[in-house]
N, C-alpha and C. Protein backbone atom coordinates (compact mmCIF):
# COMPACT_ATOMS: atom_id res chain seq x y z
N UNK A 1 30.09 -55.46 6.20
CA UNK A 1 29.34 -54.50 5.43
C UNK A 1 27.86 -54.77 5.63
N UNK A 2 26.68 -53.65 5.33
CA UNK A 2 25.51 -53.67 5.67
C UNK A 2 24.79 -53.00 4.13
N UNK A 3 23.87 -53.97 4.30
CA UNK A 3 23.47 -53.14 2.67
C UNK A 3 21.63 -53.34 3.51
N UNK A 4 20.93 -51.91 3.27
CA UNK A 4 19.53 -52.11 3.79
C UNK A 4 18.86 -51.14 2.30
N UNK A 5 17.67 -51.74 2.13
CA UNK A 5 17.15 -51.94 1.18
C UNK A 5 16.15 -49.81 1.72
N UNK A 6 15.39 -49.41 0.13
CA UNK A 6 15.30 -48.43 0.08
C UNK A 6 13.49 -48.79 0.56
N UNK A 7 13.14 -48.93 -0.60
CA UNK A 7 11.06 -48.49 -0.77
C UNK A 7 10.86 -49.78 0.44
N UNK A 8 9.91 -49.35 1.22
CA UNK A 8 8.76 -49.53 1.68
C UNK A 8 9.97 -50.42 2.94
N UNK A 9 11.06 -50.50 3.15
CA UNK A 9 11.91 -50.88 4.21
C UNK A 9 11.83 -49.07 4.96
N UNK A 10 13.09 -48.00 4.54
CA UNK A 10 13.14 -47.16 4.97
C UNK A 10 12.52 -45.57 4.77
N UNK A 11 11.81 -45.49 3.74
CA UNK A 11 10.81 -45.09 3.08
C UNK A 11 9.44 -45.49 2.68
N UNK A 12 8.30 -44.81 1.81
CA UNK A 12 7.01 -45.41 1.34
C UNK A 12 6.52 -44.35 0.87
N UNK A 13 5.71 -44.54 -0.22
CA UNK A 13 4.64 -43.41 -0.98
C UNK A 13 3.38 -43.75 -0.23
N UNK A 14 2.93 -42.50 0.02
CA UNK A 14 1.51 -42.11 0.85
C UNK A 14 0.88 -41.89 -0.49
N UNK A 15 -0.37 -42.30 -0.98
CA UNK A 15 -1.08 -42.16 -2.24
C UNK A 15 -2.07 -41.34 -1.77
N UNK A 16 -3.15 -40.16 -2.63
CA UNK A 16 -4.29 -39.72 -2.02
C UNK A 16 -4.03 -38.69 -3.02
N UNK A 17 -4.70 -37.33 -2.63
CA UNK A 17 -4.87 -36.40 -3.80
C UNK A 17 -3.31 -36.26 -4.30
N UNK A 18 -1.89 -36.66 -3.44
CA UNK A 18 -1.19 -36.29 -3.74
C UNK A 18 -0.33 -37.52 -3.50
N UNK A 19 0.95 -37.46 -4.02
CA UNK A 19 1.69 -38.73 -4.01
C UNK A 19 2.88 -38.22 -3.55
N UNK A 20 2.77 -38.59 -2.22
CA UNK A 20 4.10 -37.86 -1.16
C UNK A 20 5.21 -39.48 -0.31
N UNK A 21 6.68 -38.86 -0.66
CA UNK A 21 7.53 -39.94 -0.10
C UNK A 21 7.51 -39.55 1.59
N UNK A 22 7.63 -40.57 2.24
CA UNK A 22 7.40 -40.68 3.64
C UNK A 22 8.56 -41.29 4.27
N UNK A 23 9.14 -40.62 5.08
CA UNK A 23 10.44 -41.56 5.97
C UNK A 23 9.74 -41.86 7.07
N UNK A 24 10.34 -42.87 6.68
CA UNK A 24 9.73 -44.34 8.26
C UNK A 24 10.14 -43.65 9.49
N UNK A 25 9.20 -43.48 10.59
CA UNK A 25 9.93 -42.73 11.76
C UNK A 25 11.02 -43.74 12.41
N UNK A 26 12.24 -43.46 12.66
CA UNK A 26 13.36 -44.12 13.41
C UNK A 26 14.20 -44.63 12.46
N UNK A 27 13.48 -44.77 10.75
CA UNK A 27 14.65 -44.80 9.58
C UNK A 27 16.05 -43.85 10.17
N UNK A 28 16.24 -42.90 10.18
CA UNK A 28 17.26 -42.26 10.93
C UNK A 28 18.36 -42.80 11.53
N UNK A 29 17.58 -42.62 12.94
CA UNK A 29 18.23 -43.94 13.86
C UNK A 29 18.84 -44.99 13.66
N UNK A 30 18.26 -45.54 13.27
CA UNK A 30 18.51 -47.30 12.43
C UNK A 30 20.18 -47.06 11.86
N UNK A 31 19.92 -46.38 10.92
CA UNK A 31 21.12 -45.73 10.21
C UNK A 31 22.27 -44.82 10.76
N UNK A 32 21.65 -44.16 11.55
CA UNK A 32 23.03 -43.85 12.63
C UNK A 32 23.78 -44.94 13.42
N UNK A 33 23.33 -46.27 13.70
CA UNK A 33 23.08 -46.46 14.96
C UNK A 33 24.01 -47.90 13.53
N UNK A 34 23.53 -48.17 12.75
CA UNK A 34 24.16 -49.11 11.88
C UNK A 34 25.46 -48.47 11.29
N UNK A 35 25.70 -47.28 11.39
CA UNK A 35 27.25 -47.12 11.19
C UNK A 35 27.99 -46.64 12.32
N UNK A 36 27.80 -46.84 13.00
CA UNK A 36 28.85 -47.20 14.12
C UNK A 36 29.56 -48.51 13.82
N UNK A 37 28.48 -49.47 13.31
CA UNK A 37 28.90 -50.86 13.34
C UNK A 37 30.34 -51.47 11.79
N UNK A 38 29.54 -50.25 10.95
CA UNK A 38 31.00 -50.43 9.74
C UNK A 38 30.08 -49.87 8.69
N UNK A 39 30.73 -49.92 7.64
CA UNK A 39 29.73 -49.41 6.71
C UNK A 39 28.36 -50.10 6.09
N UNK A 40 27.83 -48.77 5.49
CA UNK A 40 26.47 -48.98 5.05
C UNK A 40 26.03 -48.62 4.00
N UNK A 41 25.52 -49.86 3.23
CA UNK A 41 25.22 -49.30 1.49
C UNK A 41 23.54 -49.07 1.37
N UNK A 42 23.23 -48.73 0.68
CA UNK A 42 21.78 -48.47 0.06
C UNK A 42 21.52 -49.16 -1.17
N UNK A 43 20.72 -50.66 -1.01
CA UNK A 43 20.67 -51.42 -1.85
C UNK A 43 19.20 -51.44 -2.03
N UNK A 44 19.14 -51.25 -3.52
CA UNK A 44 17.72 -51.16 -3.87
C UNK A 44 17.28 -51.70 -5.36
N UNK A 45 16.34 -52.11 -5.83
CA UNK A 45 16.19 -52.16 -7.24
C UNK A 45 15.39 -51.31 -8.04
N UNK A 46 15.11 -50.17 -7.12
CA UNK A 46 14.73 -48.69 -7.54
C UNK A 46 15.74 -48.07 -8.61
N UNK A 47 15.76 -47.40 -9.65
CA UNK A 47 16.56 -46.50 -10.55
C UNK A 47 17.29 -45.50 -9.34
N UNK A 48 18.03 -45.70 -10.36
CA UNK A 48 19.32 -44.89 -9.57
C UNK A 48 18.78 -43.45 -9.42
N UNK A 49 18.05 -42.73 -10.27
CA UNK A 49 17.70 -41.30 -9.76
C UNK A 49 16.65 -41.35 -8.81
N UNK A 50 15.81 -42.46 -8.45
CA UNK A 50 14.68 -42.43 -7.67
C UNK A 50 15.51 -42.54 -6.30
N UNK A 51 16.66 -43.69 -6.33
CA UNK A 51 17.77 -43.54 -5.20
C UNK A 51 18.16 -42.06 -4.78
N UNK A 52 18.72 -42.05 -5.69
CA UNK A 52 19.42 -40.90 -5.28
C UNK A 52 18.66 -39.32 -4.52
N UNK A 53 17.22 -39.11 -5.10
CA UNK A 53 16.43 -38.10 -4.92
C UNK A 53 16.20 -39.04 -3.68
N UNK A 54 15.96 -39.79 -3.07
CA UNK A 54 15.02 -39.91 -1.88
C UNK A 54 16.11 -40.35 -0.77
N UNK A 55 17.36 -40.28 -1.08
CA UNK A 55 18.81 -40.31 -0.36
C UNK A 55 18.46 -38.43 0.07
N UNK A 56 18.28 -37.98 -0.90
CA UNK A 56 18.59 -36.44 -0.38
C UNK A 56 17.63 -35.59 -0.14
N UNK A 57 16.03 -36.19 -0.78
CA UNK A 57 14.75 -35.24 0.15
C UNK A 57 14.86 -36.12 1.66
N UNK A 58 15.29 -36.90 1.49
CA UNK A 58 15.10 -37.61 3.08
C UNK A 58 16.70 -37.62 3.97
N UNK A 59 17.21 -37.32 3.98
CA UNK A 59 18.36 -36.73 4.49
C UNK A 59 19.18 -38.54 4.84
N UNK A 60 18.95 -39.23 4.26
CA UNK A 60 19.13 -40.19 4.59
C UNK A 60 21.01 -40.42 4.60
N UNK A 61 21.67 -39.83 4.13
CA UNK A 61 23.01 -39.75 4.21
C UNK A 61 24.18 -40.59 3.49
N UNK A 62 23.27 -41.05 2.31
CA UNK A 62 24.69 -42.08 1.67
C UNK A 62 24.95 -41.08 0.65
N UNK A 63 26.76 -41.66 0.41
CA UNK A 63 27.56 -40.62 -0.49
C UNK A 63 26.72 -41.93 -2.00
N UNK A 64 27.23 -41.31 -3.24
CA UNK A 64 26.24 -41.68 -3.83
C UNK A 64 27.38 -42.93 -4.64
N UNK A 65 28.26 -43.33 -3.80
CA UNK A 65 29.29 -44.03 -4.06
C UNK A 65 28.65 -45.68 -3.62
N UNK A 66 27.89 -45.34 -2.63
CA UNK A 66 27.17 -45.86 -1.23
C UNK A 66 26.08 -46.74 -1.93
N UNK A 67 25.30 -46.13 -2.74
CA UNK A 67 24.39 -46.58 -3.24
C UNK A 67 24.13 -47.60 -4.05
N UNK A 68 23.71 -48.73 -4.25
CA UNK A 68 23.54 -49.70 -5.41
C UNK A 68 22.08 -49.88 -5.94
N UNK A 69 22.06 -49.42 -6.81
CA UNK A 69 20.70 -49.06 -7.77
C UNK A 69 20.26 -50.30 -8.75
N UNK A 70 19.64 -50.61 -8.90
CA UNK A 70 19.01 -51.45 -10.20
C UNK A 70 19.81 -51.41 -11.53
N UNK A 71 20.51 -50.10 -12.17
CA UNK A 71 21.13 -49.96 -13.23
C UNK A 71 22.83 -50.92 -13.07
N UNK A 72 22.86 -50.81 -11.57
CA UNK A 72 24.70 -51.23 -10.95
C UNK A 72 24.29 -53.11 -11.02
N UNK A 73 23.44 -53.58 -11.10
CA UNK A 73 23.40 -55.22 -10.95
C UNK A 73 22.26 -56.16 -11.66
N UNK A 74 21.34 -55.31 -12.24
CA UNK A 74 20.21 -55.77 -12.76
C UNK A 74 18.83 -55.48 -13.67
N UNK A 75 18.29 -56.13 -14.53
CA UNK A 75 17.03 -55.41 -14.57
C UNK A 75 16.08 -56.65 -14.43
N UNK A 76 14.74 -56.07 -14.44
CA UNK A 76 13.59 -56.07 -14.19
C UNK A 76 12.74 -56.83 -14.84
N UNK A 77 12.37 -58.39 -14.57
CA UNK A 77 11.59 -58.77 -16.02
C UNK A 77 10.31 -59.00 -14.87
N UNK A 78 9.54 -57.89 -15.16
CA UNK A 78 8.39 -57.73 -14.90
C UNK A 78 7.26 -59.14 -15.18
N UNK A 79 7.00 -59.35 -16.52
CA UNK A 79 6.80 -60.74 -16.73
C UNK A 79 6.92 -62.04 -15.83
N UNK A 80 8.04 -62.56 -15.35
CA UNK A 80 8.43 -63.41 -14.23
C UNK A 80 8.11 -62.59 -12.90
N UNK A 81 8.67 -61.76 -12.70
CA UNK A 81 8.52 -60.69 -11.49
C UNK A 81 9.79 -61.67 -11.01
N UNK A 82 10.85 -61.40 -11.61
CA UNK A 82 12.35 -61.37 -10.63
C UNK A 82 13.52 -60.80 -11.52
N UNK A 83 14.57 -60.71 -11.02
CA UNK A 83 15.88 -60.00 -11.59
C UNK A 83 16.35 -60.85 -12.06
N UNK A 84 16.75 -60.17 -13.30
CA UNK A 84 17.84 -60.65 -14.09
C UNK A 84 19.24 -60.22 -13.58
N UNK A 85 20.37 -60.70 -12.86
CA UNK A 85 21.56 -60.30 -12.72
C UNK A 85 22.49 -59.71 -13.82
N UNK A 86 23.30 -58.98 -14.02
CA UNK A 86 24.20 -58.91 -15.16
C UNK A 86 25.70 -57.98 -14.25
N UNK A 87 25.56 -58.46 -12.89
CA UNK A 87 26.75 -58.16 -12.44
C UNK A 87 26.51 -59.05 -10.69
N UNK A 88 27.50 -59.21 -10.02
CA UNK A 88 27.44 -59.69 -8.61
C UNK A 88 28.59 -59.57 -7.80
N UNK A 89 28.44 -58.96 -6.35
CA UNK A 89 29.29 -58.31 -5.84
C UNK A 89 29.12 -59.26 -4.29
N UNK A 90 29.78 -60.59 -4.47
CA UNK A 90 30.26 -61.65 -3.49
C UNK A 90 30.85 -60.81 -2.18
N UNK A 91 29.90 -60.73 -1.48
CA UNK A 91 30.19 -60.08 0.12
C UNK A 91 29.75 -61.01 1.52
N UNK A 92 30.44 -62.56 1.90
CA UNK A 92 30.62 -63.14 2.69
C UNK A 92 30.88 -62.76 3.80
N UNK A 93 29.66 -62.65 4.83
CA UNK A 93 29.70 -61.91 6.33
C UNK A 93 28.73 -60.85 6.48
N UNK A 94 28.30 -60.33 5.38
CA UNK A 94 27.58 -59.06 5.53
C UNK A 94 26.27 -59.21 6.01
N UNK A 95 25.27 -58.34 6.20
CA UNK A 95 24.29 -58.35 6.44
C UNK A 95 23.14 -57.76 5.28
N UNK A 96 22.24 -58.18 5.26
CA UNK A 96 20.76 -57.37 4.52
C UNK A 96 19.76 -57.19 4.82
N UNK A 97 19.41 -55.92 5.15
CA UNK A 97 17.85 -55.68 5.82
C UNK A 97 16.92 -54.94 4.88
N UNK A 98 15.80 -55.81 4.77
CA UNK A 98 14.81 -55.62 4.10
C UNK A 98 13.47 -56.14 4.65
N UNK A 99 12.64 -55.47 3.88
CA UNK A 99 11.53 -55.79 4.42
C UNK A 99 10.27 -56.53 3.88
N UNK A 100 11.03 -57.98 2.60
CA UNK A 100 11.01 -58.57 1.85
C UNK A 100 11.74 -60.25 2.56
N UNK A 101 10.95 -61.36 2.73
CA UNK A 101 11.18 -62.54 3.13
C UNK A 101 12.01 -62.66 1.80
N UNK A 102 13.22 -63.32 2.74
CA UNK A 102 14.25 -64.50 1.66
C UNK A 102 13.45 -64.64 0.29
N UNK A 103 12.67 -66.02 0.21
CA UNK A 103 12.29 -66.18 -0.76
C UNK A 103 11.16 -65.59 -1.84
N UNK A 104 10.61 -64.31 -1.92
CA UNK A 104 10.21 -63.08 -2.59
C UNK A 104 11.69 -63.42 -3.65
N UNK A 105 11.05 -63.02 -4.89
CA UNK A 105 11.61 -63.17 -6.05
C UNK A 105 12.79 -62.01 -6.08
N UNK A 106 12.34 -60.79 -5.97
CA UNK A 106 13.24 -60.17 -5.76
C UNK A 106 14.28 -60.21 -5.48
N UNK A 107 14.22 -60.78 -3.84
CA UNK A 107 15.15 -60.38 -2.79
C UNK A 107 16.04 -61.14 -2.92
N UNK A 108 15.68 -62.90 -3.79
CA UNK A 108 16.44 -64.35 -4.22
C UNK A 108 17.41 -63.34 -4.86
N UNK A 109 17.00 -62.14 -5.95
CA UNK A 109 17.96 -61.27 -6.57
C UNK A 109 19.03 -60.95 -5.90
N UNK A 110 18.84 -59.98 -5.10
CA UNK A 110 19.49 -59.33 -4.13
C UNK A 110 20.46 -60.10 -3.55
N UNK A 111 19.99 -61.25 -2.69
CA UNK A 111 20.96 -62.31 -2.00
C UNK A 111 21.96 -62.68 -3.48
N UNK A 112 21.59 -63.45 -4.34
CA UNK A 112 22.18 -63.53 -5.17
C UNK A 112 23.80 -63.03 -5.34
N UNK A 113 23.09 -61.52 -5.89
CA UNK A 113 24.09 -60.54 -6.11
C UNK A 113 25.65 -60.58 -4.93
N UNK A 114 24.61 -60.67 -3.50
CA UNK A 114 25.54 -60.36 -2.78
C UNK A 114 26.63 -62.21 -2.18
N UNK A 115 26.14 -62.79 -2.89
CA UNK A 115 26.21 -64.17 -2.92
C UNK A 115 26.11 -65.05 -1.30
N UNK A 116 25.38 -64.24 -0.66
CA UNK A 116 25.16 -65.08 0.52
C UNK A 116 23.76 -65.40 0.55
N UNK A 117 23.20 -66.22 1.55
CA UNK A 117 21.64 -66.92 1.58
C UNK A 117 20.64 -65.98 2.77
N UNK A 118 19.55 -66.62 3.02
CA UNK A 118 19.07 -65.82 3.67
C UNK A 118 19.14 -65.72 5.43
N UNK A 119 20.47 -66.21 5.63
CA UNK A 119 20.37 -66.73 6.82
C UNK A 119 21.56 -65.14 6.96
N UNK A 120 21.52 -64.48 6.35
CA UNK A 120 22.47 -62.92 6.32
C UNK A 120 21.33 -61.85 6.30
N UNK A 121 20.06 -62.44 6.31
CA UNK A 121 19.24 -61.49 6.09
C UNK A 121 18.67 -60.84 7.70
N UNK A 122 18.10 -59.58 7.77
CA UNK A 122 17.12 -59.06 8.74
C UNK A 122 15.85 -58.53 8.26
N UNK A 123 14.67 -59.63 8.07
CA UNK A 123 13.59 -59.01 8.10
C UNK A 123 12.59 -58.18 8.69
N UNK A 124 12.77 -56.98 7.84
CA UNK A 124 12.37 -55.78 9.44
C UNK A 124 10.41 -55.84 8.82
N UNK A 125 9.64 -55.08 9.69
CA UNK A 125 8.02 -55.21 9.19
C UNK A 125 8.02 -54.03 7.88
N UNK A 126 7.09 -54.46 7.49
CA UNK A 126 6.78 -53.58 6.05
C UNK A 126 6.21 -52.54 6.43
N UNK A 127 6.85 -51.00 5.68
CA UNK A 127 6.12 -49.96 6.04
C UNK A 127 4.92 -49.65 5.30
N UNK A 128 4.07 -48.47 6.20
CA UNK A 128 2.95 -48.55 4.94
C UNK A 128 2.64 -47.12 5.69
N UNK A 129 3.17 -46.08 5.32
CA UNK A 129 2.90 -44.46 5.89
C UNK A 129 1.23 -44.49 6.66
N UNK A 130 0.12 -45.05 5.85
CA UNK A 130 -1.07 -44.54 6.09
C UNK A 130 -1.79 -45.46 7.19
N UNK A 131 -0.54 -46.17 7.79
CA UNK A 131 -0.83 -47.04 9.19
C UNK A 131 -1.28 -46.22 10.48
N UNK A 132 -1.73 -46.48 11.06
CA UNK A 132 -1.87 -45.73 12.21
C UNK A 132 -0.21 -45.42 12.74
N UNK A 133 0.08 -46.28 13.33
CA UNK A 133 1.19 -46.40 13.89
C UNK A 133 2.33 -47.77 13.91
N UNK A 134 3.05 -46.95 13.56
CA UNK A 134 4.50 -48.01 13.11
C UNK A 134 5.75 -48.31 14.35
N UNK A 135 5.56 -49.91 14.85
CA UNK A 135 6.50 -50.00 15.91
C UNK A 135 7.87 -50.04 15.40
N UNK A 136 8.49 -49.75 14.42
CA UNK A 136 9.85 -49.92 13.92
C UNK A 136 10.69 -49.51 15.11
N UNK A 137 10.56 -47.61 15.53
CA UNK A 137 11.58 -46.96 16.23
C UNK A 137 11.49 -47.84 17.39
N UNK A 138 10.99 -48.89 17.96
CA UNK A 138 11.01 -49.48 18.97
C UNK A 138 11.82 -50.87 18.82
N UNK A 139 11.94 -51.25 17.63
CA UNK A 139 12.72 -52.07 16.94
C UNK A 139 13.76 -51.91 17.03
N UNK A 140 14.53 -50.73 16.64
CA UNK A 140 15.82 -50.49 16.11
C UNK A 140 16.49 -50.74 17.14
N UNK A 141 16.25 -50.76 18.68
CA UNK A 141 18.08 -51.96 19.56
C UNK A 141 17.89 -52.83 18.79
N UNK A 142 16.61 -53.59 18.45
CA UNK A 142 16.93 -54.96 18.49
C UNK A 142 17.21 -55.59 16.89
N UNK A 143 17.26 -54.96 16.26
CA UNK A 143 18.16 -54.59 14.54
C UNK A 143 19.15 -54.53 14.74
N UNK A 144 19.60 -53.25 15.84
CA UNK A 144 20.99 -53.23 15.80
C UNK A 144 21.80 -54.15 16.67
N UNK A 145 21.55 -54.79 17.13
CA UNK A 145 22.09 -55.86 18.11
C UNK A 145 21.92 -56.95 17.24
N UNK A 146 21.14 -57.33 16.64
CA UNK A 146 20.97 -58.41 16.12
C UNK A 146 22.23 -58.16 14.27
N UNK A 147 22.22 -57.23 14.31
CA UNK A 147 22.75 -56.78 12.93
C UNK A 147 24.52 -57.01 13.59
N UNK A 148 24.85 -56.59 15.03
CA UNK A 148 26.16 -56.50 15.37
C UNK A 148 26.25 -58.05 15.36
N UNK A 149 25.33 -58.84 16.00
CA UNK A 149 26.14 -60.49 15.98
C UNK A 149 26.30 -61.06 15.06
N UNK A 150 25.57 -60.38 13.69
CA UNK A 150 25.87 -61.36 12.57
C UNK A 150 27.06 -60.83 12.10
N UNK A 151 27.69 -59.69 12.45
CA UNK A 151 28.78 -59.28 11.90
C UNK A 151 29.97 -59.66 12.86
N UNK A 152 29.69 -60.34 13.97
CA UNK A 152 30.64 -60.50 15.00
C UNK A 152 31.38 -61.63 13.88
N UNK A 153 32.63 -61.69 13.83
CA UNK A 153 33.98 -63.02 13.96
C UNK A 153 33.31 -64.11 14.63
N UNK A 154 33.13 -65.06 13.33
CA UNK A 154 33.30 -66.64 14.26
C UNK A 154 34.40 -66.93 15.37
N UNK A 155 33.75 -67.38 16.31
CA UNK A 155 34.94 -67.98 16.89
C UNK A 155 35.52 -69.12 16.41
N UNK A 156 36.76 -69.67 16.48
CA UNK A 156 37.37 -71.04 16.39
C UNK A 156 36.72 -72.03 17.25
N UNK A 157 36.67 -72.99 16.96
CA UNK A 157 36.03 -74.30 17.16
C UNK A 157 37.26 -75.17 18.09
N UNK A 158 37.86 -74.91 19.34
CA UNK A 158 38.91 -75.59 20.21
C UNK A 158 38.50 -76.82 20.30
């Protein structure tokens, strides 16, 4: 299983007279190209309607079954700046791509939840819409290749 994270991984707010959501160019891709490999969740600690609306202005394609929102595993103590757990969904083998280092308070969340460390993780670069230019879509073989070996079967040890 593949769980890739929502704000500022495959999306970002452009700020200015107006406050517009932005899909990462090759977000798409990424996501086509990661379910071939098995399934794919949308893990975020965004509210579930902020999920869900930017699943469907951005055509991004998860059923909303797909999705794991902030309300499904956690809240928010702003104060500390990390998650409180109040659920965890032990997924040994999987992968997580975000665009948040292992140890970011958060993401300690996230791993948590999914009870593996950060050695399951893919740190992709942080988006930021009002960049000139974003090498991600040039990224994505090497996400997805790198995303297929962590999901490859150990071999046995002869």
């Amino acid at each position: 299983m593949i769980f890739v994270d929502l704000d500022d991984c495959l999306v970002c707010f452009r700020y200015g007279g107006e406050t517009l959501q932005v899909l990462r160019p090759g977000a798409l891709l990424l996501l086509a190209e990661l379910r071939k490999l098995g399934p794919v969740k949308l893990f975020t600690t965004g509210i579930r309607s902020h999920a869900l609306n930017s699943n469907e202005r951005q055509g991004l394609g998860f059923a909303p079954e797909d999705i794991i929102a902030r309300e499904d595993f956690c809240k928010v103590d702003y104060y500390e700046q990390k998650l409180i757990l109040h659920a965890t969904a032990p997924c040994p083998g999987c992968v997580f791509i975000d665009n948040q280092q292992p140890d970011y308070s958060y993401t300690v969340g996230k791993l948590e939840y999914l009870g593996v460390g950060g050695d399951r993780m893919i740190v992709v670069p942080h988006f930021v819409a009002d960049e000139p230019a974003d090498r991600f879509p040039a990224l994505v073989p090497a996400i997805v290749e790198r995303t297929k070996s962590m999901l490859a079967p150990l071999s046995p040890i002869e």
